[in-house]
PDB file of N, CA and C in Angstrom:
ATOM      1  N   UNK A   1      84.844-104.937 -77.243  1.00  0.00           N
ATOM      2  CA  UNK A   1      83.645-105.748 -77.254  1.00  0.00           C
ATOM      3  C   UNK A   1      83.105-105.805 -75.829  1.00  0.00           C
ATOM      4  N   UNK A   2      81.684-105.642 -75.786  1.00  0.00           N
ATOM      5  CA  UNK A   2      80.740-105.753 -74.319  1.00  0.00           C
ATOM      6  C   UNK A   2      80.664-107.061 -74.226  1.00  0.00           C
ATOM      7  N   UNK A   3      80.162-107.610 -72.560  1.00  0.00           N
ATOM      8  CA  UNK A   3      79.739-108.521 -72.385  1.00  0.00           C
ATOM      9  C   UNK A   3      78.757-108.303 -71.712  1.00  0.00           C
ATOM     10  N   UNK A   4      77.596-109.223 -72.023  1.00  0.00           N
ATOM     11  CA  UNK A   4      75.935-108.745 -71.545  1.00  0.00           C
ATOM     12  C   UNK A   4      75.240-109.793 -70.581  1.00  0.00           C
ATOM     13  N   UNK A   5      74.320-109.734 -69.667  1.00  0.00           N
ATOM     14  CA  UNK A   5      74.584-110.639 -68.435  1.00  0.00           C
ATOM     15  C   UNK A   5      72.728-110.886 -68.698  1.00  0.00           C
ATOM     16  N   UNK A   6      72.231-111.856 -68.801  1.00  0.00           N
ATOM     17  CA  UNK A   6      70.702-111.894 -69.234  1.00  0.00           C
ATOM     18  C   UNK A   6      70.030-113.013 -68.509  1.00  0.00           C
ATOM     19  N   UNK A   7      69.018-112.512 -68.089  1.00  0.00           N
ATOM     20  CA  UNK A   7      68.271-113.325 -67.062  1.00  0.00           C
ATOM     21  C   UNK A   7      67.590-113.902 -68.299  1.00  0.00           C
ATOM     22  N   UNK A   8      67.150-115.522 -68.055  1.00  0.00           N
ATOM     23  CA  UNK A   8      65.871-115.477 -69.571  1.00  0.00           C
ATOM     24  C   UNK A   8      65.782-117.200 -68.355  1.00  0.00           C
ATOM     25  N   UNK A   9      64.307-117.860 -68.763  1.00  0.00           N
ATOM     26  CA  UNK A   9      63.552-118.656 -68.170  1.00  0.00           C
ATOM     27  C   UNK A   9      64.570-120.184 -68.348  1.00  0.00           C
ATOM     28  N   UNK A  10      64.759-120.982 -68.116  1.00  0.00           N
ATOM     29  CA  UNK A  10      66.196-122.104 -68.332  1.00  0.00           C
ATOM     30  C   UNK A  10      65.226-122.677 -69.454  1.00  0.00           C
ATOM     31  N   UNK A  11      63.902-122.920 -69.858  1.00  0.00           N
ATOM     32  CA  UNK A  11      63.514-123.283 -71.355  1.00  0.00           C
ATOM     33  C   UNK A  11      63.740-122.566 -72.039  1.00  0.00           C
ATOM     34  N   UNK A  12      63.859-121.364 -72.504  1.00  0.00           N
ATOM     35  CA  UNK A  12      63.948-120.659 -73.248  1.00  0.00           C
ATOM     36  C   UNK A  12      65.571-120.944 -73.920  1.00  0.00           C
ATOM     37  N   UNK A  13      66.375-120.651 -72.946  1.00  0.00           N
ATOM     38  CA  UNK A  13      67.518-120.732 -72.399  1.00  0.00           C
ATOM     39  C   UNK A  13      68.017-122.163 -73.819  1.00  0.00           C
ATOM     40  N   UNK A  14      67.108-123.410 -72.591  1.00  0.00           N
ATOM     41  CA  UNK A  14      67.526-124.373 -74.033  1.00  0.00           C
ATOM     42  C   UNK A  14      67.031-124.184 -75.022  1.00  0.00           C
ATOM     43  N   UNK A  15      66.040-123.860 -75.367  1.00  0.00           N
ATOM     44  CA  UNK A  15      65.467-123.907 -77.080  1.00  0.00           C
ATOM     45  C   UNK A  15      66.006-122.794 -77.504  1.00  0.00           C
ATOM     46  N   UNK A  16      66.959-122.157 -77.099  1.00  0.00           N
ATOM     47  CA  UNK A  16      68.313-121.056 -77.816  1.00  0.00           C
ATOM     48  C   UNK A  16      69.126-121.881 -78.213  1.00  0.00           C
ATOM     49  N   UNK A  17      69.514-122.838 -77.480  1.00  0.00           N
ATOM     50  CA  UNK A  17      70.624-123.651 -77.580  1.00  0.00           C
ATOM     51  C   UNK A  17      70.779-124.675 -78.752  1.00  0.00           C
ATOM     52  N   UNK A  18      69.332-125.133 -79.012  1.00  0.00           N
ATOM     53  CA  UNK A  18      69.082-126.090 -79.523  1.00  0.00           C
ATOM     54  C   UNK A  18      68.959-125.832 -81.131  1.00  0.00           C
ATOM     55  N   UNK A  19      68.111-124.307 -81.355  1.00  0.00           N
ATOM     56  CA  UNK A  19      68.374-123.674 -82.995  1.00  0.00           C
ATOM     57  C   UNK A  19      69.941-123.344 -83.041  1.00  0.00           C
ATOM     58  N   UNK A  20      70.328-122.518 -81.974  1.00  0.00           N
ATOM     59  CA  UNK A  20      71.548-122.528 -82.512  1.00  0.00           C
ATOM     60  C   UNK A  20      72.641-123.775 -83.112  1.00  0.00           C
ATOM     61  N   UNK A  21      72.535-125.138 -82.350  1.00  0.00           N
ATOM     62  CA  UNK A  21      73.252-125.793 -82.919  1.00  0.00           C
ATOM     63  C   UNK A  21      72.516-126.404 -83.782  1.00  0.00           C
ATOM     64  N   UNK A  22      71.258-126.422 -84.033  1.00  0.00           N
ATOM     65  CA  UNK A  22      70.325-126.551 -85.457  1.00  0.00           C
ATOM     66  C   UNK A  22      71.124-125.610 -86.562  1.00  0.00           C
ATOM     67  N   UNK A  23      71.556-124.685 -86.384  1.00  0.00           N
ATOM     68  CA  UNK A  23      71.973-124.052 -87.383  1.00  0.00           C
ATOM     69  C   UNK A  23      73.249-124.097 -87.464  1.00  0.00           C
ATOM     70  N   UNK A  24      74.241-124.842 -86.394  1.00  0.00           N
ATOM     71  CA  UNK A  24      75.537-125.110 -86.418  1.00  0.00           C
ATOM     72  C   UNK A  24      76.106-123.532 -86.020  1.00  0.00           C
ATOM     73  N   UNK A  25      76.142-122.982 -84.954  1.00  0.00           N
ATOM     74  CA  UNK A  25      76.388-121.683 -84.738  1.00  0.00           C
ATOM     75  C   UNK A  25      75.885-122.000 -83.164  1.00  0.00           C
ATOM     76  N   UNK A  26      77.241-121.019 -82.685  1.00  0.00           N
ATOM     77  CA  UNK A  26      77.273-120.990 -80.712  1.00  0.00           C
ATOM     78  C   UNK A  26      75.895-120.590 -80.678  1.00  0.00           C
ATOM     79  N   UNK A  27      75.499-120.580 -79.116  1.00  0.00           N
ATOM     80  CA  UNK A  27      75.089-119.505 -78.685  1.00  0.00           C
ATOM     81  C   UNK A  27      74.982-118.111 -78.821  1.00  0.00           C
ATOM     82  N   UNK A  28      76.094-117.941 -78.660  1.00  0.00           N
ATOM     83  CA  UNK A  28      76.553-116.052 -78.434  1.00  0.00           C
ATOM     84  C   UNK A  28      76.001-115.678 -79.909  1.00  0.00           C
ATOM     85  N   UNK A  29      76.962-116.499 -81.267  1.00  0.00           N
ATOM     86  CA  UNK A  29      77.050-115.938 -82.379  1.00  0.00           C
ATOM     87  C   UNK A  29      75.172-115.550 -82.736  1.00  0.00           C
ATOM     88  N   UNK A  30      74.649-116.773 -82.632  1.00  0.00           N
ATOM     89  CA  UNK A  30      72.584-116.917 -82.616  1.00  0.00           C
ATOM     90  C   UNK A  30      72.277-116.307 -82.029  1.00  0.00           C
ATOM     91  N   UNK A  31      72.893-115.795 -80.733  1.00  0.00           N
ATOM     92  CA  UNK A  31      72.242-114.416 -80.193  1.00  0.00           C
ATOM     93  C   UNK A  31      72.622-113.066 -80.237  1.00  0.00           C
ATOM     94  N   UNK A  32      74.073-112.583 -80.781  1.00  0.00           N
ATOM     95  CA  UNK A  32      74.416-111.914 -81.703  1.00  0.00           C
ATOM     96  C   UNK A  32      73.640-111.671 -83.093  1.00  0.00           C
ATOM     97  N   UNK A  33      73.130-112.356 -84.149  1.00  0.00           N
ATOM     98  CA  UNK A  33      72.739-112.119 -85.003  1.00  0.00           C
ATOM     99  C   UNK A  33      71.515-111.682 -84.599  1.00  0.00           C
ATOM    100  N   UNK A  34      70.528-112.466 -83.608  1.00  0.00           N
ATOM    101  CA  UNK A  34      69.078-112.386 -83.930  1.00  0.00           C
ATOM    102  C   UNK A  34      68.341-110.830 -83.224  1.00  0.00           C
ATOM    103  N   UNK A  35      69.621-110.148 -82.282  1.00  0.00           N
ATOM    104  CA  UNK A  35      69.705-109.137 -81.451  1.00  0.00           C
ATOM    105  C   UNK A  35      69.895-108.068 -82.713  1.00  0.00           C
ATOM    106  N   UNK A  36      71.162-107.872 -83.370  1.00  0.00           N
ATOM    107  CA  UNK A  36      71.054-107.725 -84.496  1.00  0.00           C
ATOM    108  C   UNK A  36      70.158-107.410 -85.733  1.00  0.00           C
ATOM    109  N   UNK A  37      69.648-108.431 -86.009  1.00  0.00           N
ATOM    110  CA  UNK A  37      68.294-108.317 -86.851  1.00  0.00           C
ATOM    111  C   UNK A  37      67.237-107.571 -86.020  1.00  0.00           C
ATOM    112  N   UNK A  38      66.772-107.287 -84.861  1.00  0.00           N
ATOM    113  CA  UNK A  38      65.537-107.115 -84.059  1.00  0.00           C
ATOM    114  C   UNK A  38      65.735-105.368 -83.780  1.00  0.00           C
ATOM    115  N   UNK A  39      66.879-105.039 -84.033  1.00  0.00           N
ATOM    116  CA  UNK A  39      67.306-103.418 -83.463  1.00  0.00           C
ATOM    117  C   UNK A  39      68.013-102.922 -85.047  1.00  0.00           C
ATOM    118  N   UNK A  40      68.107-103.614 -86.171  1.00  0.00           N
ATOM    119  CA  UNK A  40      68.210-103.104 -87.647  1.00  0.00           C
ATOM    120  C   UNK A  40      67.246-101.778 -88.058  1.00  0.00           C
ATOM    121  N   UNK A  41      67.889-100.616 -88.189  1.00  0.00           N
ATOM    122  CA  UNK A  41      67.201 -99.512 -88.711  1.00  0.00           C
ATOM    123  C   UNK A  41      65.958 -99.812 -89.475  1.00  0.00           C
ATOM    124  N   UNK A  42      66.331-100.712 -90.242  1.00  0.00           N
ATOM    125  CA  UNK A  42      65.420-100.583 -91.648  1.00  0.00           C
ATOM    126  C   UNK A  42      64.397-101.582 -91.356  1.00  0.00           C
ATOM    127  N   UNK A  43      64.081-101.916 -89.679  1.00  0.00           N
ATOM    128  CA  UNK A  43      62.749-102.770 -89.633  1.00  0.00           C
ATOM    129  C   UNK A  43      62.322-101.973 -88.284  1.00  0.00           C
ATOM    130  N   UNK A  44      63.086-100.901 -87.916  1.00  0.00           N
ATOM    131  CA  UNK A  44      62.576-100.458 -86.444  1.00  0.00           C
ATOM    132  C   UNK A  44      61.067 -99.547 -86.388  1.00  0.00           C
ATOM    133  N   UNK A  45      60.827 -99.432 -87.409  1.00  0.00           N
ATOM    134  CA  UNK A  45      59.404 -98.584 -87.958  1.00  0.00           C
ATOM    135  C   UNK A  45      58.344 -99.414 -88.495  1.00  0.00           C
ATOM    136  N   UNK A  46      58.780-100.751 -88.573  1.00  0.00           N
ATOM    137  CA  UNK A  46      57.816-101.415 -89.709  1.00  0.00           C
ATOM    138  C   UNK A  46      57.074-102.413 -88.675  1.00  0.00           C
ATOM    139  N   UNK A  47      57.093-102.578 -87.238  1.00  0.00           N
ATOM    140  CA  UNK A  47      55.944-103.655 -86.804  1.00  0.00           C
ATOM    141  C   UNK A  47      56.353-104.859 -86.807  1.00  0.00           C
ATOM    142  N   UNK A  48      55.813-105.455 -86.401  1.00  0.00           N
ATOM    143  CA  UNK A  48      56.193-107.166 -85.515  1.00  0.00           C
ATOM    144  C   UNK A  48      56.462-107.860 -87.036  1.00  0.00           C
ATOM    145  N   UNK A  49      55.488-107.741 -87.644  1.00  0.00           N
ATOM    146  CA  UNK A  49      55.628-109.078 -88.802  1.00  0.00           C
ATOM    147  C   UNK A  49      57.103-108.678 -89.589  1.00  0.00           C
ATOM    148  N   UNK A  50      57.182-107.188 -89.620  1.00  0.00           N
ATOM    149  CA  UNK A  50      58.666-106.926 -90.387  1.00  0.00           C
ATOM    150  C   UNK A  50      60.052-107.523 -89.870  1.00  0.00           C
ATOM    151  N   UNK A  51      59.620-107.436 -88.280  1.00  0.00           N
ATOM    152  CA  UNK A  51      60.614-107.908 -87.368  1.00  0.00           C
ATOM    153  C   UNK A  51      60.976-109.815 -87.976  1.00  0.00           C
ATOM    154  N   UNK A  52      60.066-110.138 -87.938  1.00  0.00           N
ATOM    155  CA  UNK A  52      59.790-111.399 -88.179  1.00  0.00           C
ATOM    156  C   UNK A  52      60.184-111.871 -89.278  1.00  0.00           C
ATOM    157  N   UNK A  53      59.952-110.656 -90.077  1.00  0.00           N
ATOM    158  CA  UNK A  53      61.183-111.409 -92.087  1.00  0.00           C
ATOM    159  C   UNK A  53      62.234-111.421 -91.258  1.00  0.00           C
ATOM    160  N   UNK A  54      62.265-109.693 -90.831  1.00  0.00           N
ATOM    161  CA  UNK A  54      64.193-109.682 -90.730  1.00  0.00           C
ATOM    162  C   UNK A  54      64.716-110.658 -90.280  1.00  0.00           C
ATOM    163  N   UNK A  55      63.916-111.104 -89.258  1.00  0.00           N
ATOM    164  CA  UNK A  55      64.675-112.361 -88.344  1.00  0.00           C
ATOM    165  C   UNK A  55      64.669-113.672 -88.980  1.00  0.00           C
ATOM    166  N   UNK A  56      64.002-113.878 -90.087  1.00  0.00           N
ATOM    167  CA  UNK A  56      63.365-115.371 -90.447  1.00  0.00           C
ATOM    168  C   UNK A  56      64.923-115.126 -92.211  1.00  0.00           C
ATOM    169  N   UNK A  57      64.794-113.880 -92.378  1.00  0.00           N
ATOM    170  CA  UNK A  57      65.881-114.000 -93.687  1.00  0.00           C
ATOM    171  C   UNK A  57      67.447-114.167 -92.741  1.00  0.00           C
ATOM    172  N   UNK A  58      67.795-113.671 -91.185  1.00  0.00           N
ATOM    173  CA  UNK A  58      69.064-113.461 -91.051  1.00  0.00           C
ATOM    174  C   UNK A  58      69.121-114.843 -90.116  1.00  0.00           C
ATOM    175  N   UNK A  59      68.062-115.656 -90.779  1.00  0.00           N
ATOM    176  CA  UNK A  59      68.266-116.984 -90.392  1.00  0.00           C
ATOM    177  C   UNK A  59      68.063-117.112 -88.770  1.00  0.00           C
ATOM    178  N   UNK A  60      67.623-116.794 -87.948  1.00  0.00           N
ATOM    179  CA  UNK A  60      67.139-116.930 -86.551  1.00  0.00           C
ATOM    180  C   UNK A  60      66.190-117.127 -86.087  1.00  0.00           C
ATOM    181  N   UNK A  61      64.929-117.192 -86.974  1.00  0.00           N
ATOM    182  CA  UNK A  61      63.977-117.187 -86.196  1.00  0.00           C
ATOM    183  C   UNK A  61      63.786-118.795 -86.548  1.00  0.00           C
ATOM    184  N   UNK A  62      63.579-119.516 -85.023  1.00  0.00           N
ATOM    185  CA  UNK A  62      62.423-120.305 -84.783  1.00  0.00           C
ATOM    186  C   UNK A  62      60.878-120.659 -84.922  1.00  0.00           C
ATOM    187  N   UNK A  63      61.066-121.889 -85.339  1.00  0.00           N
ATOM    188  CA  UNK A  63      59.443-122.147 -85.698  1.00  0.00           C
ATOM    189  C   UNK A  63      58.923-122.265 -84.120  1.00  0.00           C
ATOM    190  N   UNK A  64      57.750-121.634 -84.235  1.00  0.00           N
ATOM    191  CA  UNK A  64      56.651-121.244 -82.970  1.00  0.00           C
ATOM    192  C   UNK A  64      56.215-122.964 -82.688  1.00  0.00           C
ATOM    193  N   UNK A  65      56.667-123.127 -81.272  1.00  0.00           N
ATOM    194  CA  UNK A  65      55.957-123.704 -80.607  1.00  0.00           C
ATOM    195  C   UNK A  65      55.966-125.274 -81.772  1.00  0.00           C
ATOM    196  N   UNK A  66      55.105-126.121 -81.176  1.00  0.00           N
ATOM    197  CA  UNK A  66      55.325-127.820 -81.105  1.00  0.00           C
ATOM    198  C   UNK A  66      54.257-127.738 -82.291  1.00  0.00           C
ATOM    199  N   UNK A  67      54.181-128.253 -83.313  1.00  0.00           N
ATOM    200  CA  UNK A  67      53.533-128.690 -84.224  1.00  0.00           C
ATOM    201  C   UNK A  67      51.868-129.383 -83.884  1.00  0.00           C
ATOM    202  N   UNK A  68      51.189-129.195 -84.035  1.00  0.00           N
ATOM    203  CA  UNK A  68      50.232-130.364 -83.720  1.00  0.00           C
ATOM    204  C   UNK A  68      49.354-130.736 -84.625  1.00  0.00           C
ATOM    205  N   UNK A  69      49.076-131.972 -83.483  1.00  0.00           N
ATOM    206  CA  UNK A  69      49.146-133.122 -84.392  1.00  0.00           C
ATOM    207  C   UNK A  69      47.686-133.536 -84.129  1.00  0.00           C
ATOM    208  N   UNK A  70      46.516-134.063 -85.044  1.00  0.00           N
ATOM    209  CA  UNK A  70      45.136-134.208 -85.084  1.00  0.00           C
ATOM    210  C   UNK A  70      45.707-135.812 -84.177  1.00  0.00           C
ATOM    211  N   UNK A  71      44.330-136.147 -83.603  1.00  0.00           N
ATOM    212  CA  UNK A  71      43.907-137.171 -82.462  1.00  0.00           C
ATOM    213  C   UNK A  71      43.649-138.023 -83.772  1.00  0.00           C
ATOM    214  N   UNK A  72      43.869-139.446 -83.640  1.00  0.00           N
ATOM    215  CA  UNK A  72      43.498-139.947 -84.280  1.00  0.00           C
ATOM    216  C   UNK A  72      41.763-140.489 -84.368  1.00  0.00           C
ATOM    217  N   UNK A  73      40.912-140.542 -85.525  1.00  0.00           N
ATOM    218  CA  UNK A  73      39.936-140.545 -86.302  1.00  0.00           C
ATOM    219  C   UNK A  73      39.020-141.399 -85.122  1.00  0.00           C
ATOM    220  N   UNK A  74      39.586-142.876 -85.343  1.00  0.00           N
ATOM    221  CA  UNK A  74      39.008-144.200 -84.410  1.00  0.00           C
ATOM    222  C   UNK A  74      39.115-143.257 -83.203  1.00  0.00           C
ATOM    223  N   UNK A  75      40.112-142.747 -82.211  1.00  0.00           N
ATOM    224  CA  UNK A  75      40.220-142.373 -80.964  1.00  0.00           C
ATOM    225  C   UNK A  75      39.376-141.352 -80.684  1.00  0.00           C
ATOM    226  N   UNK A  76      39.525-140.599 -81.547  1.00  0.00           N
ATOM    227  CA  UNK A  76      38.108-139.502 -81.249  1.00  0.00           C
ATOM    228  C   UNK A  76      36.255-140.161 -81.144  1.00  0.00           C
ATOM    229  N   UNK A  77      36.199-140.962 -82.362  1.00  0.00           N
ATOM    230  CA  UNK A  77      34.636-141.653 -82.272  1.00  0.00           C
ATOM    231  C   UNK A  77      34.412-142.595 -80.809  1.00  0.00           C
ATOM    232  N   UNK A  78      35.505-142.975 -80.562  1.00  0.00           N
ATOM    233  CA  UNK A  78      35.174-144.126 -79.222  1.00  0.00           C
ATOM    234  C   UNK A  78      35.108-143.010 -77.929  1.00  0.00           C
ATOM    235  N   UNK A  79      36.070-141.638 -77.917  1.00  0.00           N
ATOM    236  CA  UNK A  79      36.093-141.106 -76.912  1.00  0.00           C
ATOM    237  C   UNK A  79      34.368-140.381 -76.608  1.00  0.00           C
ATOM    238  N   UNK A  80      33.567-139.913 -78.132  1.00  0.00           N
ATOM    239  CA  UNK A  80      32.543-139.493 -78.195  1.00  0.00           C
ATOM    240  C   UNK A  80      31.708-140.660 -77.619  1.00  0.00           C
ATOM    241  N   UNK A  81      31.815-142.003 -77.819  1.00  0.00           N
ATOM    242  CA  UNK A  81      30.635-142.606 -77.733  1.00  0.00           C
ATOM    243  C   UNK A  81      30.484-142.723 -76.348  1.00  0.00           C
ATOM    244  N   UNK A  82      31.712-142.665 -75.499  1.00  0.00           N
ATOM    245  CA  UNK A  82      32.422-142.945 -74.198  1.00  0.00           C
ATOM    246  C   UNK A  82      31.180-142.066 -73.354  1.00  0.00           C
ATOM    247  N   UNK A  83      31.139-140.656 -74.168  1.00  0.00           N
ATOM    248  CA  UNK A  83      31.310-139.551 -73.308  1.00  0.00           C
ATOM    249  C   UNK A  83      29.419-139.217 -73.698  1.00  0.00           C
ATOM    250  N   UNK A  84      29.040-140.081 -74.023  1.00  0.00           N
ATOM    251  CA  UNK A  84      27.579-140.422 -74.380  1.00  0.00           C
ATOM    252  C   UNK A  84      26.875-141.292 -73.173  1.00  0.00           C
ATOM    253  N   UNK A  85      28.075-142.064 -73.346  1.00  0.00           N
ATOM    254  CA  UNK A  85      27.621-143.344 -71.578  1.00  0.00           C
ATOM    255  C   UNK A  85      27.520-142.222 -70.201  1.00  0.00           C
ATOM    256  N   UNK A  86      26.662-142.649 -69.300  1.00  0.00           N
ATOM    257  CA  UNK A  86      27.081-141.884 -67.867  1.00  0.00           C
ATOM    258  C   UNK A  86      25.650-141.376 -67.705  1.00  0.00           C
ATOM    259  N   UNK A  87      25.863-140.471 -66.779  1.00  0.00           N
ATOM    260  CA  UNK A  87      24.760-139.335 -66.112  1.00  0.00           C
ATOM    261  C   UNK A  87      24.597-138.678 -66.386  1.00  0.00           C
ATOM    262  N   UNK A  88      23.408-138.268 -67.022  1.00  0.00           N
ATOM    263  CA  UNK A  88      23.199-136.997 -67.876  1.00  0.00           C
ATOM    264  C   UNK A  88      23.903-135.541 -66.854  1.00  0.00           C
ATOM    265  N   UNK A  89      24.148-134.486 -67.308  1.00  0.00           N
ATOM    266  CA  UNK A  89      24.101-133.489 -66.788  1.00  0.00           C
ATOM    267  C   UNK A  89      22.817-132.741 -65.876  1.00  0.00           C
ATOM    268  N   UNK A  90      21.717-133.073 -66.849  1.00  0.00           N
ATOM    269  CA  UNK A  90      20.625-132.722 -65.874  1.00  0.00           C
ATOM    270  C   UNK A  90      20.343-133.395 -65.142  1.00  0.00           C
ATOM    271  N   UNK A  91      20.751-134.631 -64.906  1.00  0.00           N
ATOM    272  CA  UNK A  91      20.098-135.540 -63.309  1.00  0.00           C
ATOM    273  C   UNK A  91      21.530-135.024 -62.595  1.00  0.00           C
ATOM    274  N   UNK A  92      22.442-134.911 -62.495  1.00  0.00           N
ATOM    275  CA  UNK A  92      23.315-134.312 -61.944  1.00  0.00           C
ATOM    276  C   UNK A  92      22.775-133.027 -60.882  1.00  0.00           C
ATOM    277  N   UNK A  93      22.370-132.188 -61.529  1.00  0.00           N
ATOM    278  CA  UNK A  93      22.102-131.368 -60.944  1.00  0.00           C
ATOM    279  C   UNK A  93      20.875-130.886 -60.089  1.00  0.00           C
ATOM    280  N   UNK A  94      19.816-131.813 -61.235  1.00  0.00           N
ATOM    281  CA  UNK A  94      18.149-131.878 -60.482  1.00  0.00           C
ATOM    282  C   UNK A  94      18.522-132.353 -58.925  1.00  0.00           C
ATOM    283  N   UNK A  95      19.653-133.475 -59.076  1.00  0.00           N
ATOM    284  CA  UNK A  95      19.783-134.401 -57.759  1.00  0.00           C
ATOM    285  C   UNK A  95      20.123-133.248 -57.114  1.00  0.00           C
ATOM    286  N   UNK A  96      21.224-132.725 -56.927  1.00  0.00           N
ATOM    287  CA  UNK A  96      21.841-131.739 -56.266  1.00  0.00           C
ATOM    288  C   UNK A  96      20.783-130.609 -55.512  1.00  0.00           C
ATOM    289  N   UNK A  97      19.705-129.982 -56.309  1.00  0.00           N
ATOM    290  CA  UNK A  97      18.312-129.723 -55.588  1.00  0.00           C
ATOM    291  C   UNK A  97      17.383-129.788 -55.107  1.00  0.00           C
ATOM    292  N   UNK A  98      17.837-131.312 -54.944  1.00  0.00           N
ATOM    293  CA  UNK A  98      16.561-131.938 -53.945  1.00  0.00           C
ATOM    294  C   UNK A  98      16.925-131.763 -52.400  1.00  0.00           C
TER     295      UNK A  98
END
């Protein structure tokens, strides 16, 4: 058995850490499999999204990024009315050419 030495960003790093014990499985083993799935014959011809079953059926892939979440309804109308108050844009700038 090899041992493999990998530079990767220290977030990344944790949100490896964090599916893996989401899925109750080390490190190594979650990055064993998902290495695995990504270099599988039978998806090396087929393009990103194929990559993306393989990885999503051999159980590794992560959901993309933070969910989001709509502003609430009231907070948006007050921020509009907010952003109604003030100095127009064109006296802004007329001033600026005088």
């Amino acid at each position: 058995m090899s041992q493999v030495t990998w530079r990767a960003p220290d977030e990344l790093v944790e949100r490896l850490r964090q599916v893996a014990s989401g899925e109750g499985r080390s490190l190594n083993e979650y990055l064993t499999r998902l290495v695995r799935a990504a270099v599988d014959p039978d998806t090396a011809e087929d393009g990103l999204e194929r990559i993306r079953e393989r990885l999503a059926r051999a159980g590794v892939l992560a959901p993309a990024g933070v969910p989001h979440v709509r502003p609430d309804a009231d907070a948006v109308a007050e921020a509009r009315r907010a952003a109604g108050r003030g100095t127009p844009l064109s006296d802004l700038v007329s001033d600026g050419r005088r």
